[in-house]
Protein backbone atom coordinates (compact mmCIF):
# COMPACT_ATOMS: atom_id res chain seq x y z
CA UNK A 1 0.00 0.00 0.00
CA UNK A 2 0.84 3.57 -1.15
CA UNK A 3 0.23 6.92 0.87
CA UNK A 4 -1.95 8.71 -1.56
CA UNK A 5 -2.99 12.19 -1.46
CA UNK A 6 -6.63 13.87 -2.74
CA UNK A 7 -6.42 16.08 -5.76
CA UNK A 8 -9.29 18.42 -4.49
CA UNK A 9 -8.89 18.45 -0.26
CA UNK A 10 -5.54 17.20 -0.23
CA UNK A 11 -6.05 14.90 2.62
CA UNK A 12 -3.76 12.22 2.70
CA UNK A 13 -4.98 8.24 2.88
CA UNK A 14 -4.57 4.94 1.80
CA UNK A 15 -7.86 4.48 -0.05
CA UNK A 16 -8.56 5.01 -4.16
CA UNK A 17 -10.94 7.59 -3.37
CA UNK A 18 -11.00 10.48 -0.46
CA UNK A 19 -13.05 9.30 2.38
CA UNK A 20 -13.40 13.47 3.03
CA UNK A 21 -15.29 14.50 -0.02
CA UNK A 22 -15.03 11.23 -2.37
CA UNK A 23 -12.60 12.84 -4.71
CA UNK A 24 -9.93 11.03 -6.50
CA UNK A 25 -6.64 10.24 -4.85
CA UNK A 26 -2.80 9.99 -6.66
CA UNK A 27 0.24 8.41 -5.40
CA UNK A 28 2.57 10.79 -3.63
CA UNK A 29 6.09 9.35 -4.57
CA UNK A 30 7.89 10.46 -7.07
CA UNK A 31 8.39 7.70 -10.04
CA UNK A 32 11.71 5.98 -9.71
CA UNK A 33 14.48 7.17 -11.42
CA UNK A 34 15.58 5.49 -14.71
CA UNK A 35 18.17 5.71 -17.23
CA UNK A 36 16.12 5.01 -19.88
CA UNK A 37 13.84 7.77 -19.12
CA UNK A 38 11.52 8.28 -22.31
CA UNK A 39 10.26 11.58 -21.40
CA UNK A 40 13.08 12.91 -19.93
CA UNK A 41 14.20 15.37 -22.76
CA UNK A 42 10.70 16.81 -22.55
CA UNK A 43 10.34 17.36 -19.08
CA UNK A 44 13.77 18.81 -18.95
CA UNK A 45 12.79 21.27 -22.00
CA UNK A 46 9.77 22.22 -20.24
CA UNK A 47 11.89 23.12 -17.12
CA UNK A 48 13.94 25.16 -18.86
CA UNK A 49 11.14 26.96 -20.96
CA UNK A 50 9.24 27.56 -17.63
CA UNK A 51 12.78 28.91 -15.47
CA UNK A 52 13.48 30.95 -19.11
CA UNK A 53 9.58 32.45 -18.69
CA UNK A 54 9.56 33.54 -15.26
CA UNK A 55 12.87 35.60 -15.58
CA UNK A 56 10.88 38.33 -16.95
């Protein structure tokens, strides 16, 4: 089992959906780290286009 955390309430719990207001929960944790990271070039170009936008 996986702490999970409410998108809407953000109250943490174990469950699928928030026993607060019934919303829908999402894992915590951070994915593991991988060498073969698909999506890595992407999320590092987004990064950088996000740090490059708020300079202004």
């Amino acid at each position: 089992m996986k702490m999970r955390r409410c998108r809407s309430c953000m109250e943490y719990t174990l469950r699928d959906v928030c026993p607060r207001c019934g919303g829908s929960t999402g894992v915590v944790y951070p994915p593991k780290f991988s060498p073969e990271d698909r999506y890595g070039e992407y999320r590092r170009r987004l990064k950088r286009e996000v740090l490059r936008g708020s300079g202004e």
